[in-house]
C-alpha atoms as a PDB file:
ATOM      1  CA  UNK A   1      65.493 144.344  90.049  1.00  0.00           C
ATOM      2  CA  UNK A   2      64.141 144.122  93.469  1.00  0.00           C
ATOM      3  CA  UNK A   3      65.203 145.790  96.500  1.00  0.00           C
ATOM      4  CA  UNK A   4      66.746 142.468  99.105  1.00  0.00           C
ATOM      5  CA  UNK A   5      69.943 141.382  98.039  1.00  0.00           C
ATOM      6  CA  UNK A   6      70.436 137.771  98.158  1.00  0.00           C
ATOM      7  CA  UNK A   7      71.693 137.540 101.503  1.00  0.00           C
ATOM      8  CA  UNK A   8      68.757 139.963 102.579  1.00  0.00           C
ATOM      9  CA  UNK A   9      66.011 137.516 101.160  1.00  0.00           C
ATOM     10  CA  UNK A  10      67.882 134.693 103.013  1.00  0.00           C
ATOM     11  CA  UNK A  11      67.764 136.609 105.924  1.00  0.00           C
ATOM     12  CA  UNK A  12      64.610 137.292 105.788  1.00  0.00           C
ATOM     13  CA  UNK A  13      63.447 133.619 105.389  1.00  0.00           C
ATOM     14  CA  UNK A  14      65.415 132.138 108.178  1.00  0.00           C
ATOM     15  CA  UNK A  15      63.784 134.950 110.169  1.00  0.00           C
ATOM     16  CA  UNK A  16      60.365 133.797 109.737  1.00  0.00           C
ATOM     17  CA  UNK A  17      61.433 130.086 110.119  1.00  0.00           C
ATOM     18  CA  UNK A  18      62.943 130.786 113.525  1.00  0.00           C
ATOM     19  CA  UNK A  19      59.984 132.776 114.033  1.00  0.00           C
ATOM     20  CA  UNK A  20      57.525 129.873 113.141  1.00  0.00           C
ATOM     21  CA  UNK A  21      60.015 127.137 115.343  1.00  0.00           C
ATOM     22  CA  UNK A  22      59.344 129.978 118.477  1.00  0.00           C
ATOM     23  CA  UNK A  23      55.775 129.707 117.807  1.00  0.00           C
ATOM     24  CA  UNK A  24      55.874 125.686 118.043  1.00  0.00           C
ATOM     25  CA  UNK A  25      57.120 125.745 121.638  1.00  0.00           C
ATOM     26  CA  UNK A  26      54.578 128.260 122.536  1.00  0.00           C
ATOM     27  CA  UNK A  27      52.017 125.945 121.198  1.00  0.00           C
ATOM     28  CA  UNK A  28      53.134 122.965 122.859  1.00  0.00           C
ATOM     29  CA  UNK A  29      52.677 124.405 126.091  1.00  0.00           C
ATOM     30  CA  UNK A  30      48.951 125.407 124.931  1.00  0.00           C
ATOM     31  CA  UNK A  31      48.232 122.106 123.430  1.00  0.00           C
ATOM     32  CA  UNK A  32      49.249 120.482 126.920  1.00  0.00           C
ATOM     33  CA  UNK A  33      46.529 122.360 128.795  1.00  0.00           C
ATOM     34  CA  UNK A  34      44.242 121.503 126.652  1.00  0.00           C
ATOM     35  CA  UNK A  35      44.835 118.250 126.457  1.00  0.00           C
ATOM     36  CA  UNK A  36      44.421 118.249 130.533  1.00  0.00           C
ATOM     37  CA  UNK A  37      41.210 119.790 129.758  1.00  0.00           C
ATOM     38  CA  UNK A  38      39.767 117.428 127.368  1.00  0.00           C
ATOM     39  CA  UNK A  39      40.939 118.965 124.507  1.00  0.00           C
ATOM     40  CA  UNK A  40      39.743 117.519 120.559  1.00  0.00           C
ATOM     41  CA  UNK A  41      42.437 118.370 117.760  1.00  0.00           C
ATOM     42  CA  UNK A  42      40.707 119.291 114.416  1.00  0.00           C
ATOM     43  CA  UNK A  43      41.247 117.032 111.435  1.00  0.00           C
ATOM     44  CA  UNK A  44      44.356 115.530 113.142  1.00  0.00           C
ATOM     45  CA  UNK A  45      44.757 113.610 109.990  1.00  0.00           C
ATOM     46  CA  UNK A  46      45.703 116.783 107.975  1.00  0.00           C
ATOM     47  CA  UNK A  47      48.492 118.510 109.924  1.00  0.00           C
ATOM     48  CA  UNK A  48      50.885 115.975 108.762  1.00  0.00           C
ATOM     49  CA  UNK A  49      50.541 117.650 105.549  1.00  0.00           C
ATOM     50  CA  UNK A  50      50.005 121.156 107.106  1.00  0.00           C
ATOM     51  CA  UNK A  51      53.825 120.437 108.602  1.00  0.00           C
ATOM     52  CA  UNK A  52      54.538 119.475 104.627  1.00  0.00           C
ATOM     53  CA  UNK A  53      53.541 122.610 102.940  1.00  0.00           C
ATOM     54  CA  UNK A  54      54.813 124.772 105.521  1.00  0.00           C
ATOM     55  CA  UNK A  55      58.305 122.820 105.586  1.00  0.00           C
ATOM     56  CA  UNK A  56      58.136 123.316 100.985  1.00  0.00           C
ATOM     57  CA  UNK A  57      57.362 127.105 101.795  1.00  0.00           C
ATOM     58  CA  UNK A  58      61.000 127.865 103.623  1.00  0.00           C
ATOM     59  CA  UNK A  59      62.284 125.399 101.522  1.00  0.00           C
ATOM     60  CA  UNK A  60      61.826 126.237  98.272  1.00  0.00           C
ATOM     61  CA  UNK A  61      62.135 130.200  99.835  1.00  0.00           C
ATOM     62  CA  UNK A  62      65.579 129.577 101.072  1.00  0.00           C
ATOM     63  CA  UNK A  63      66.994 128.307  97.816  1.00  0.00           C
ATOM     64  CA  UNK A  64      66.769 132.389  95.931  1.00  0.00           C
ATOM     65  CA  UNK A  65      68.280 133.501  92.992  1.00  0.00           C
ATOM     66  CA  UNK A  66      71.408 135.554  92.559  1.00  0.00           C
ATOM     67  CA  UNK A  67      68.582 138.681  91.203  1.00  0.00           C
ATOM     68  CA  UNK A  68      65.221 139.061  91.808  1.00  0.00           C
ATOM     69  CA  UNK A  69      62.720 138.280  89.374  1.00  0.00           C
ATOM     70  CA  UNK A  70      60.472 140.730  90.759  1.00  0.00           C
ATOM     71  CA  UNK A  71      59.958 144.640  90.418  1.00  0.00           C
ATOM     72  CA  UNK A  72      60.806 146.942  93.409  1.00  0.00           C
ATOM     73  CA  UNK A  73      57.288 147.547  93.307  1.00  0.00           C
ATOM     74  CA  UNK A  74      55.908 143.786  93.458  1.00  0.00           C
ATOM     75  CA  UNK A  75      58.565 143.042  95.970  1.00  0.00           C
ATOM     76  CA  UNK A  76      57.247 145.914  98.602  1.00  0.00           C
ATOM     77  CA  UNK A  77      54.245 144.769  97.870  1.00  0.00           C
ATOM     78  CA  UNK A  78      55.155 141.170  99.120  1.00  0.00           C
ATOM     79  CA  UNK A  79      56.849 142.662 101.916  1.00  0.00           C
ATOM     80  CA  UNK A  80      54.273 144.932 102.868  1.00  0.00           C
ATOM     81  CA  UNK A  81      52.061 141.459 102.864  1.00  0.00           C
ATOM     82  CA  UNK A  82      54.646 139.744 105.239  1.00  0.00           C
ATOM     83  CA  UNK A  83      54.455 142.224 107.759  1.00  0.00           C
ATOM     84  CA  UNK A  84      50.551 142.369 107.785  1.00  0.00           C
ATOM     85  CA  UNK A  85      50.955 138.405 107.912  1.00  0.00           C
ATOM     86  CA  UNK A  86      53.350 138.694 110.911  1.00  0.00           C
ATOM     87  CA  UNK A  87      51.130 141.531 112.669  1.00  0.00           C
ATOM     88  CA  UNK A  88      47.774 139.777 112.059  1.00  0.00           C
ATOM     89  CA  UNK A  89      49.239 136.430 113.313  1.00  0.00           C
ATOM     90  CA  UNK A  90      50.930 137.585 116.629  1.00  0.00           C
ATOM     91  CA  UNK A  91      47.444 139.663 117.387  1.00  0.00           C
ATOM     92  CA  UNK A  92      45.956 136.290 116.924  1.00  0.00           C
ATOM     93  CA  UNK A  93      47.931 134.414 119.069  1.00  0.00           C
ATOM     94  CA  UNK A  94      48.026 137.241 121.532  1.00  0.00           C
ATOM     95  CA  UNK A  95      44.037 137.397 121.859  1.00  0.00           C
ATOM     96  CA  UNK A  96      43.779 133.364 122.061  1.00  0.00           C
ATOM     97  CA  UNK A  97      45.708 133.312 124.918  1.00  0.00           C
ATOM     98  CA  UNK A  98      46.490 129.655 126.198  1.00  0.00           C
ATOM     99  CA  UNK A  99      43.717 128.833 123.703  1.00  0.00           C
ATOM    100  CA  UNK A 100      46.320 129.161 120.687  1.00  0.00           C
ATOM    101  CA  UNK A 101      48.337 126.034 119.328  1.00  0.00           C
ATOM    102  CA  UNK A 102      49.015 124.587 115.514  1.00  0.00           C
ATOM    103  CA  UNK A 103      47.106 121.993 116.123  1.00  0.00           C
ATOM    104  CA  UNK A 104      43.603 123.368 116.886  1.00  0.00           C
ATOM    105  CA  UNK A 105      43.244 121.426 119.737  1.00  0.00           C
ATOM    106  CA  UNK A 106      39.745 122.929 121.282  1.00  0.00           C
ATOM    107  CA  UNK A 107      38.833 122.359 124.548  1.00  0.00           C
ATOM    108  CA  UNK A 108      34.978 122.217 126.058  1.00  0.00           C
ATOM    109  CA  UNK A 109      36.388 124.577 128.814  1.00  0.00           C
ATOM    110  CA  UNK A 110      37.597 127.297 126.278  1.00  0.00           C
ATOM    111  CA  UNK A 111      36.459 130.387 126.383  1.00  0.00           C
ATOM    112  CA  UNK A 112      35.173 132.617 122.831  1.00  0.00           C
ATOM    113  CA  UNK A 113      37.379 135.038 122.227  1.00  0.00           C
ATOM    114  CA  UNK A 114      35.715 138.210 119.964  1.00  0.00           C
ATOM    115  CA  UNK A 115      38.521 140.290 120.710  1.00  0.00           C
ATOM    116  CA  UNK A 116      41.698 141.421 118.974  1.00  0.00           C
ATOM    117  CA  UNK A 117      41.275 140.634 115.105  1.00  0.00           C
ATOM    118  CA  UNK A 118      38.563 138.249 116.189  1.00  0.00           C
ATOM    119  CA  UNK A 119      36.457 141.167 116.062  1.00  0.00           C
ATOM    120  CA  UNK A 120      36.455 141.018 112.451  1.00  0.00           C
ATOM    121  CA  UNK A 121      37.210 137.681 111.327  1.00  0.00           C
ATOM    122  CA  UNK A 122      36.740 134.118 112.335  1.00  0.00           C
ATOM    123  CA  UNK A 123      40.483 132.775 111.291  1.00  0.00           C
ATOM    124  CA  UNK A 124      42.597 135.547 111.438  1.00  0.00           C
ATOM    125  CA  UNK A 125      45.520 133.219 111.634  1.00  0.00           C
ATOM    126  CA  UNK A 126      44.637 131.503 108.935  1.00  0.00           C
ATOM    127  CA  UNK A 127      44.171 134.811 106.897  1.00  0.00           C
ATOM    128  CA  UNK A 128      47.977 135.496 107.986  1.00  0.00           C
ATOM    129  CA  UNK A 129      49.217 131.959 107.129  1.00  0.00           C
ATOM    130  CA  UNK A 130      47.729 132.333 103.495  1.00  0.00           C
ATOM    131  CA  UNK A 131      49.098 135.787 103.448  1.00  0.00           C
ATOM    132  CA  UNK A 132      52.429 133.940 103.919  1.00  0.00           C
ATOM    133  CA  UNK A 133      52.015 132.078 101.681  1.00  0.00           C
ATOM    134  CA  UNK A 134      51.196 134.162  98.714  1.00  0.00           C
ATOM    135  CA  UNK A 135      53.656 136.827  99.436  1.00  0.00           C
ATOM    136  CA  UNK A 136      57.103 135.448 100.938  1.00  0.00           C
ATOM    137  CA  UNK A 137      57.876 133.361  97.726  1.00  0.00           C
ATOM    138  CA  UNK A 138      57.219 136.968  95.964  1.00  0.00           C
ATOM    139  CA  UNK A 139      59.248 138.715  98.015  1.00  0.00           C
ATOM    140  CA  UNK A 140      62.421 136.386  97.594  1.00  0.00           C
ATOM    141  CA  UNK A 141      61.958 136.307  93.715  1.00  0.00           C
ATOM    142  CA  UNK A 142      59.845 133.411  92.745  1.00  0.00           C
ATOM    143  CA  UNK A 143      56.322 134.074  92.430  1.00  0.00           C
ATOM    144  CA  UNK A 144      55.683 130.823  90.313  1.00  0.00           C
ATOM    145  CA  UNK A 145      56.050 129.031  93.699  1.00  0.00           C
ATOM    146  CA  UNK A 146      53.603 131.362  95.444  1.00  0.00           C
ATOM    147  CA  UNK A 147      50.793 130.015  93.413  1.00  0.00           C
ATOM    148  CA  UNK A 148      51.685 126.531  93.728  1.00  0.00           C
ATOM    149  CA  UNK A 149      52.734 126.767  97.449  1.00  0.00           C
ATOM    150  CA  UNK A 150      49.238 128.756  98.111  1.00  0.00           C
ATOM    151  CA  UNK A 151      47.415 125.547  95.999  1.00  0.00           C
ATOM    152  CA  UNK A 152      48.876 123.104  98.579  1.00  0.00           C
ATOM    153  CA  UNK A 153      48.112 125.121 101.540  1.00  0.00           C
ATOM    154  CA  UNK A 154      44.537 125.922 100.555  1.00  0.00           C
ATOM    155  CA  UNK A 155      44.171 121.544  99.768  1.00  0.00           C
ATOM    156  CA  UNK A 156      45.619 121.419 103.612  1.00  0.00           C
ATOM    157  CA  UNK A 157      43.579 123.968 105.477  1.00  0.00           C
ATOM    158  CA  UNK A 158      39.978 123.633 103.961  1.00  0.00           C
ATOM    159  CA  UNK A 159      39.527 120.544 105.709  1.00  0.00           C
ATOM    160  CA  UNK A 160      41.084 121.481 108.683  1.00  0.00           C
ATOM    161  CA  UNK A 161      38.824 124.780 108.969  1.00  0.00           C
ATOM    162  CA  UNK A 162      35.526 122.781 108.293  1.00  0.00           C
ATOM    163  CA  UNK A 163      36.334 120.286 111.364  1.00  0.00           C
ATOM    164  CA  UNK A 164      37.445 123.294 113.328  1.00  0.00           C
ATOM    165  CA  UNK A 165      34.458 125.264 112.824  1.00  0.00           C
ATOM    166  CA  UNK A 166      32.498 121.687 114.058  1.00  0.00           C
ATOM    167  CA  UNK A 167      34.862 121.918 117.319  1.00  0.00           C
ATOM    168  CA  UNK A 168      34.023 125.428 117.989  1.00  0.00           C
ATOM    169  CA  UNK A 169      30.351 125.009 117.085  1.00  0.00           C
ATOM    170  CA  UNK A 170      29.961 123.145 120.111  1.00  0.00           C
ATOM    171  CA  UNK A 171      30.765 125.924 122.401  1.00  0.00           C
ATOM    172  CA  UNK A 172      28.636 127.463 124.082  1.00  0.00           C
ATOM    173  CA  UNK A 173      27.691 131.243 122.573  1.00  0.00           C
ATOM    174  CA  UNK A 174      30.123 130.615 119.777  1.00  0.00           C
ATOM    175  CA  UNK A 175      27.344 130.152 116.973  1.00  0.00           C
ATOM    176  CA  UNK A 176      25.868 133.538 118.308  1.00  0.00           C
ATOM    177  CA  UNK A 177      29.201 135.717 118.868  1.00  0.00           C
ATOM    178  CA  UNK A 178      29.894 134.830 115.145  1.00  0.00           C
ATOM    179  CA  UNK A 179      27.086 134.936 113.521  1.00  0.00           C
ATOM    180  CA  UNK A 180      27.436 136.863 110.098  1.00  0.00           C
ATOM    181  CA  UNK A 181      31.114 137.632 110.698  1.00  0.00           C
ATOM    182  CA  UNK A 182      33.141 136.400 107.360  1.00  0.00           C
ATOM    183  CA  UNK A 183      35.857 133.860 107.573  1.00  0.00           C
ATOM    184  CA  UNK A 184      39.243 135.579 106.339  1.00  0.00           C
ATOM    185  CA  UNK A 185      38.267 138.796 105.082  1.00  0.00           C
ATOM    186  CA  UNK A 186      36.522 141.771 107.172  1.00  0.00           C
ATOM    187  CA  UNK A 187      33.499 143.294 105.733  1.00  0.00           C
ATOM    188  CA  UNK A 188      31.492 146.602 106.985  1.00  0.00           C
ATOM    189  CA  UNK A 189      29.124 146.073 109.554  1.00  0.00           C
ATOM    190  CA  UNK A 190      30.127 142.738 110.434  1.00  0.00           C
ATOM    191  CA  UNK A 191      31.888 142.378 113.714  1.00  0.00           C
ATOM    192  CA  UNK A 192      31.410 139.614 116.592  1.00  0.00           C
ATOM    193  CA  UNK A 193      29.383 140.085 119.949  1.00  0.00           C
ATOM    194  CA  UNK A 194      30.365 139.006 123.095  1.00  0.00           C
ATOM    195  CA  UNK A 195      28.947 136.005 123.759  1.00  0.00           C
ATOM    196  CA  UNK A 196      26.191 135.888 126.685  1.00  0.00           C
ATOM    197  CA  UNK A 197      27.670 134.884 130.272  1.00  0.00           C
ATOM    198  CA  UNK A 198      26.197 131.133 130.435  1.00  0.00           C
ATOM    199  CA  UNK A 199      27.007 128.352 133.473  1.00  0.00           C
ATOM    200  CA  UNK A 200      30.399 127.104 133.587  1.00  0.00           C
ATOM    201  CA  UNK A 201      28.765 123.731 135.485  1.00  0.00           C
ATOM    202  CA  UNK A 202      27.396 123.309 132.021  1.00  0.00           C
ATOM    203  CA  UNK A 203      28.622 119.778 130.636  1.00  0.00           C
ATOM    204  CA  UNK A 204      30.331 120.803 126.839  1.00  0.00           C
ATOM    205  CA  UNK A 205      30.651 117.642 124.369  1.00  0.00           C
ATOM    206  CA  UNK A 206      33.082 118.441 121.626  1.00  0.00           C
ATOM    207  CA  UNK A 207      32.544 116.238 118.759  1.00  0.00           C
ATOM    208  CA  UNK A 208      35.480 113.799 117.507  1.00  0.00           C
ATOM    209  CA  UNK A 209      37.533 113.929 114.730  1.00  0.00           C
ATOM    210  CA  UNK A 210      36.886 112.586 111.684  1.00  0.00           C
END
């Protein structure tokens, strides 16, 4: 028997909704500047379904069972993993700056950020979001739905990270701040460098989305 109590797990999945809806206006704000500033969305034809998956995670999560399928230990576990999701996705956000929004919108004028979790990894928010994924249907008592739900998200974001990595290839000392640092996971030794101070009259052309 796990630890929430029904109204606990619900409580704990309208949190992170409300939390995610916060995070939308915050975004909105960012994707505006960058818009201003020439800003190129990556795979725009993907977050559609990115809106999809994320809409059948709170979904399905909201919708628990009178007991918990899952072990007090599996369920800390999970819960453990939603507050390292949380953390690593608010240091994120914090160390992008205006440069954040859901939409990975990347403007020419942006500047690379290697600090923060950046240090270590190249997507640290999308480490967090699969973190979310994996873990919150766990923690309200249906891990069935955390590999399917995880399945969907991967299908969404694969693309999306291949045409972002295109958008932020194009940016000046990004290539070399990054090279060798992994993707999701941190590994010894590898950590980003700040990238050398180059002109800002430099002309940056971002390429289009497929």
């Amino acid at each position: 028997m796990g630890l929430l109590s029904r109204r606990g797990r619900t409580a704990l999945v309208v949190a992170l909704a409300a939390q995610r809806l916060l995070e939308l206006q915050h975004s909105s704000r960012n994707r505006a500047r960058a818009r201003v500033h020439d800003g190129v969305a990556a795979s725009p034809r993907t977050y559609p379904a990115m809106v999809a998956v994320h809409v059948a995670l709170f979904v399905r999560c909201a919708f628990t069972r009178r007991r918990s399928s899952a072990s007090a230990i599996t369920e800390v576990c999970a819960l453990t993993g939603l507050a390292s999701a949380l953390f690593l996705r608010l240091s994120a956000i914090r160390a992008l700056g205006p440069e954040w929004n859901v939409t990975a919108h990347v403007s020419p004028t942006a500047h690379v950020v290697t600090s923060g979790p950046y240090r270590w990894v190249r997507h640290p928010n999308y480490t967090a979001v699969m973190l979310e994924f994996a873990c919150l249907p766990v923690a309200v008592g249906s891990p069935r739905a955390a590999a399917w739900l995880s399945l969907g998200d991967a299908m969404v974001l694969w693309p999306r990270i291949r045409a972002e990595e295109a958008l932020l290839d194009g940016l000046p000392g990004y290539r070399e701040a990054f090279a060798g640092v992994p993707r999701f996971l941190p590994l010894p030794g590898r950590r980003s460098q700040k990238p050398p101070r180059l002109s800002q009259s430099a002309a940056v052309s971002l390429p289009k989305p497929q």
